[in-house]
N, C-alpha and C. Protein backbone atom coordinates (compact mmCIF):
# COMPACT_ATOMS: atom_id res chain seq x y z
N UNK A 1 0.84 -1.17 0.00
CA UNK A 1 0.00 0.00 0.00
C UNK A 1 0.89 1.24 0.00
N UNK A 2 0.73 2.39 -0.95
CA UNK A 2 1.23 3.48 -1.16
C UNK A 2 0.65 4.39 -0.19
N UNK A 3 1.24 5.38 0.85
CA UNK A 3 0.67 5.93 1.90
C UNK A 3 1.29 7.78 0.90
N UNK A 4 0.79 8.71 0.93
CA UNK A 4 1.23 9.51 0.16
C UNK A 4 0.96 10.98 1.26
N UNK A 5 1.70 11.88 1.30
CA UNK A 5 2.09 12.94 2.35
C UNK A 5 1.82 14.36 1.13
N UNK A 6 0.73 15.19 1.68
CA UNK A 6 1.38 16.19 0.70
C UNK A 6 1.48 17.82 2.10
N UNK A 7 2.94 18.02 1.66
CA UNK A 7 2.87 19.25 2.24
C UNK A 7 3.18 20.82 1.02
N UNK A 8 2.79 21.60 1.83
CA UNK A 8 3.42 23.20 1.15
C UNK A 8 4.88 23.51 1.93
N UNK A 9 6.15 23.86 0.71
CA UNK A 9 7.60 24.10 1.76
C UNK A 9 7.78 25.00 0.70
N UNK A 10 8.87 26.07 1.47
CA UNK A 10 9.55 26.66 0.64
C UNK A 10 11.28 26.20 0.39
N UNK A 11 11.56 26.72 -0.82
CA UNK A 11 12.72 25.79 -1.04
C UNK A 11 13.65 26.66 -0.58
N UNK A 12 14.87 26.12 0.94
CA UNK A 12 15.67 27.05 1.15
C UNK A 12 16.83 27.05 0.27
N UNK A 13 18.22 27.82 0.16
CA UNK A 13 19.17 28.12 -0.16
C UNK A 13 19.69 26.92 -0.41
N UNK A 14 20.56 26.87 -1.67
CA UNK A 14 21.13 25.15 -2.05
C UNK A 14 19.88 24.33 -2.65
N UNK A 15 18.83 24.78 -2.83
CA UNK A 15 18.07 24.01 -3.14
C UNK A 15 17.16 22.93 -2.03
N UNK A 16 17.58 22.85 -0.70
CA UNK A 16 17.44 22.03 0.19
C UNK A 16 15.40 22.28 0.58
N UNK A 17 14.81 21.00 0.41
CA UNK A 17 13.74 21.34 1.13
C UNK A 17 13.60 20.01 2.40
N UNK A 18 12.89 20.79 3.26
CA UNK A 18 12.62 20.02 4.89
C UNK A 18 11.07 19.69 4.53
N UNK A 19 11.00 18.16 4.91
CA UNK A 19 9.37 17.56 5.18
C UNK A 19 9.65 16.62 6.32
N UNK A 20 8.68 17.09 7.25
CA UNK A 20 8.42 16.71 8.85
C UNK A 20 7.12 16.04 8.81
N UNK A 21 7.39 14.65 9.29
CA UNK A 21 5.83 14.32 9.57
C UNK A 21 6.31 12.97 10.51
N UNK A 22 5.13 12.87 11.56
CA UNK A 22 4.97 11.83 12.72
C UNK A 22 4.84 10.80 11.92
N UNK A 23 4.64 10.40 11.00
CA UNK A 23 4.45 9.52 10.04
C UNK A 23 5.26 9.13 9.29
N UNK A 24 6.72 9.58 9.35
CA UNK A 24 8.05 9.21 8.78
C UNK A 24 8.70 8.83 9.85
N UNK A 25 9.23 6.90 9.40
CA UNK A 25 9.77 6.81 10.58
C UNK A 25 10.95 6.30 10.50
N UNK A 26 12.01 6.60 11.15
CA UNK A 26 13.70 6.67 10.61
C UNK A 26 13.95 5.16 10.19
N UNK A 27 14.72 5.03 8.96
CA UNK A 27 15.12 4.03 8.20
C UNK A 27 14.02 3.57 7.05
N UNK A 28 12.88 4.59 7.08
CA UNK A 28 11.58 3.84 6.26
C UNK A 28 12.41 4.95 4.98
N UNK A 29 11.97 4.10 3.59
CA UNK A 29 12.55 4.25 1.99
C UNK A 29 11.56 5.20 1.75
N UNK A 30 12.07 6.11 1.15
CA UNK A 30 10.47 7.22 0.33
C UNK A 30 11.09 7.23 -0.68
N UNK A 31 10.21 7.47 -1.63
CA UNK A 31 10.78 8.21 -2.75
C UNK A 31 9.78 9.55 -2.88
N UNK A 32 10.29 10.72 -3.44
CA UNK A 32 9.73 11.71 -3.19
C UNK A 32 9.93 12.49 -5.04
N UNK A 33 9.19 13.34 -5.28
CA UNK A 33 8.63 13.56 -6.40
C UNK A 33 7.80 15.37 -5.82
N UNK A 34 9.13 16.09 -6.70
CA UNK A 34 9.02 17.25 -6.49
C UNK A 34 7.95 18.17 -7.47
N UNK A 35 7.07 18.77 -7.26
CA UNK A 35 6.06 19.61 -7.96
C UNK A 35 6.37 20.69 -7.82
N UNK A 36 7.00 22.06 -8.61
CA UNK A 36 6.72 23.27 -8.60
C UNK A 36 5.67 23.92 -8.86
N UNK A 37 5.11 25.13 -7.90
CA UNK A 37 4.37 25.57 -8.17
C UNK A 37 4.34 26.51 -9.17
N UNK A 38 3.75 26.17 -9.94
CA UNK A 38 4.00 27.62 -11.34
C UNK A 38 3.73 29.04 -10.83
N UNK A 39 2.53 29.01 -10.40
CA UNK A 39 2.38 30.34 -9.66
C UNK A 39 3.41 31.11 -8.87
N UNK A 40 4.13 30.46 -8.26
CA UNK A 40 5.46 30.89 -7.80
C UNK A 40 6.74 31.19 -8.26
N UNK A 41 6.65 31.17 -9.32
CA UNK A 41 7.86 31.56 -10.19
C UNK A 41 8.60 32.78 -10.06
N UNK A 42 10.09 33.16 -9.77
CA UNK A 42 10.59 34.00 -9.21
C UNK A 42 10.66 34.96 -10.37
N UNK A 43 10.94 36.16 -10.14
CA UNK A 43 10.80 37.08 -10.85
C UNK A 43 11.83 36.96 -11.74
N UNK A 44 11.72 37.34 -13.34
CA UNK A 44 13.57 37.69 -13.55
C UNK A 44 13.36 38.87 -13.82
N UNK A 45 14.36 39.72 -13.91
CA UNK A 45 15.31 40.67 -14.41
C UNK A 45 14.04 41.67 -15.09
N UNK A 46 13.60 41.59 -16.03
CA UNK A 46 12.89 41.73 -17.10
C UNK A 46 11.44 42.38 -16.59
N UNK A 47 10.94 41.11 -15.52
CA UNK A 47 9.77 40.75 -14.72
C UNK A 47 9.75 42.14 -13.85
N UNK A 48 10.82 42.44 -13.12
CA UNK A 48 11.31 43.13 -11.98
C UNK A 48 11.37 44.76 -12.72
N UNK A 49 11.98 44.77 -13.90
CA UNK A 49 11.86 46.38 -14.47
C UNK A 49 10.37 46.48 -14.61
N UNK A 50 9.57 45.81 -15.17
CA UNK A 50 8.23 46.20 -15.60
C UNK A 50 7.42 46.34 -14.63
N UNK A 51 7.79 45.58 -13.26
CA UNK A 51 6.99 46.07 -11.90
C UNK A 51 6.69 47.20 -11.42
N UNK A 52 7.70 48.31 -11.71
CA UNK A 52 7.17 49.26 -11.17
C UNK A 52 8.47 49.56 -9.75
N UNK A 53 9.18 48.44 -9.54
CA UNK A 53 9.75 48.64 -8.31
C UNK A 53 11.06 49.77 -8.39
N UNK A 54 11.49 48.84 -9.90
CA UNK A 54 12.63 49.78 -9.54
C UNK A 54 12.57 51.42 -9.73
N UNK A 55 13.08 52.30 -9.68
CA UNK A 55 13.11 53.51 -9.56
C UNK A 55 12.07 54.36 -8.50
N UNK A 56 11.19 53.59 -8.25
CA UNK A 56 10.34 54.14 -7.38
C UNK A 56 10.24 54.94 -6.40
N UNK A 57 11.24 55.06 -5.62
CA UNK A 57 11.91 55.88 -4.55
C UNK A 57 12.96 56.97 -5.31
N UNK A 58 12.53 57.50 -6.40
CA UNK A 58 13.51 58.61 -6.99
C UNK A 58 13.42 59.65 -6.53
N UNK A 59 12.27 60.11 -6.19
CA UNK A 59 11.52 60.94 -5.93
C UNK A 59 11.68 62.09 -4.49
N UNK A 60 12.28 60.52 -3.32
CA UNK A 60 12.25 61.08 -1.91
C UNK A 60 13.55 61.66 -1.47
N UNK A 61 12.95 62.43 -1.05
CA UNK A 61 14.34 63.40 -0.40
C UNK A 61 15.29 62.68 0.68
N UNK A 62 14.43 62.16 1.73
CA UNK A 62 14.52 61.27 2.77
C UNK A 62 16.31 60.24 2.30
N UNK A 63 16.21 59.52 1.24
CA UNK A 63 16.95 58.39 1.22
C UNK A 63 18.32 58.52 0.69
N UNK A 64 19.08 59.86 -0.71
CA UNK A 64 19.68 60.48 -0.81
C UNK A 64 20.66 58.74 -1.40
N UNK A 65 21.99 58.39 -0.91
CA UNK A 65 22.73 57.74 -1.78
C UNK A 65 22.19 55.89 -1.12
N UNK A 66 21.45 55.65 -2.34
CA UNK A 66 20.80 54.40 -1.70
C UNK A 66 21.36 53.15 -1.12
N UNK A 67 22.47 53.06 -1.61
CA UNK A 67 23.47 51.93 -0.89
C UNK A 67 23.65 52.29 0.42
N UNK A 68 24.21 53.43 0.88
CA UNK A 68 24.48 53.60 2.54
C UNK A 68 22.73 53.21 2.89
N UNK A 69 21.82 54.15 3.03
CA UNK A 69 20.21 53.86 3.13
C UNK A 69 20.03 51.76 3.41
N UNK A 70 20.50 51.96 2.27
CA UNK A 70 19.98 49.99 2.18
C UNK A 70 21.04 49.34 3.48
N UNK A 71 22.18 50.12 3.47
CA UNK A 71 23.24 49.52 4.54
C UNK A 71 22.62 49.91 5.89
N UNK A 72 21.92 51.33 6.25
CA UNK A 72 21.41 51.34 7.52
C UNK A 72 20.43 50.58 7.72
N UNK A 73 19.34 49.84 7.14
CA UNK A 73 18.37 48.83 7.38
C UNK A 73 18.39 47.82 7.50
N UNK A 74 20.09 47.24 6.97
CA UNK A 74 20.24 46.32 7.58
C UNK A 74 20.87 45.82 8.79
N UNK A 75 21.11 46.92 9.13
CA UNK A 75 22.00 47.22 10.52
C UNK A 75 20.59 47.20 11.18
N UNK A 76 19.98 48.14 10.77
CA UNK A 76 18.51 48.25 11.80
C UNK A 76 17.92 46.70 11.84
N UNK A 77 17.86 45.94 10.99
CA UNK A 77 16.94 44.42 10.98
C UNK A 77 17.90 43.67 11.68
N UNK A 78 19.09 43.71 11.88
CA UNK A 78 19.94 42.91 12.79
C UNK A 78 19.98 43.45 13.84
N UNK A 79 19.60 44.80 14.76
CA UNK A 79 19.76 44.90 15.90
C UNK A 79 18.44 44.32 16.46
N UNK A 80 17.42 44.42 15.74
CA UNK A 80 15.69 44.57 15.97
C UNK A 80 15.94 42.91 17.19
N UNK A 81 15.37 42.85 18.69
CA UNK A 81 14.89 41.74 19.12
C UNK A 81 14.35 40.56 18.13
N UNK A 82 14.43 39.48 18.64
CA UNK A 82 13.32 38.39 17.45
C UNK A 82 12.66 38.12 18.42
């Protein structure tokens, strides 16, 4: 009998995805059979100019040379508590 698991994961870095279940039990054989979601398809290049994103912030006075800007937020998201 074929017992079949379906979860939703996102695929981390390296390609690596994690599936957890009380129902996998160490030394048991799977074979596993990967489905992308089409809908999820990452943006390219192309995708990303026609969004709208880039240049968007031309405008604000506030942000001035955007690399330092992008460098203080990430200083700010690494001090932030988790």
């Amino acid at each position: 009998m074929i017992t079949a698991l379906k979860q939703k994961v996102t695929v981390k870095s390296g390609g690596l995805i994690c599936l957890r279940s009380n129902r996998l039990k160490p030394g048991t054989r799977a074979e596993v059979i990967v489905l992308i979601d089409p809908a999820e398809k990452p943006m390219t290049g192309s995708d990303l100019l026609k969004s709208g994103l880039v240049g968007m912030c031309t405008e604000r006075k506030d942000i001035g040379d955007s690399l330092e800007f992008a460098r203080g937020l990430r200083k700010k998201a690494e001090k932030r508590s988790r």
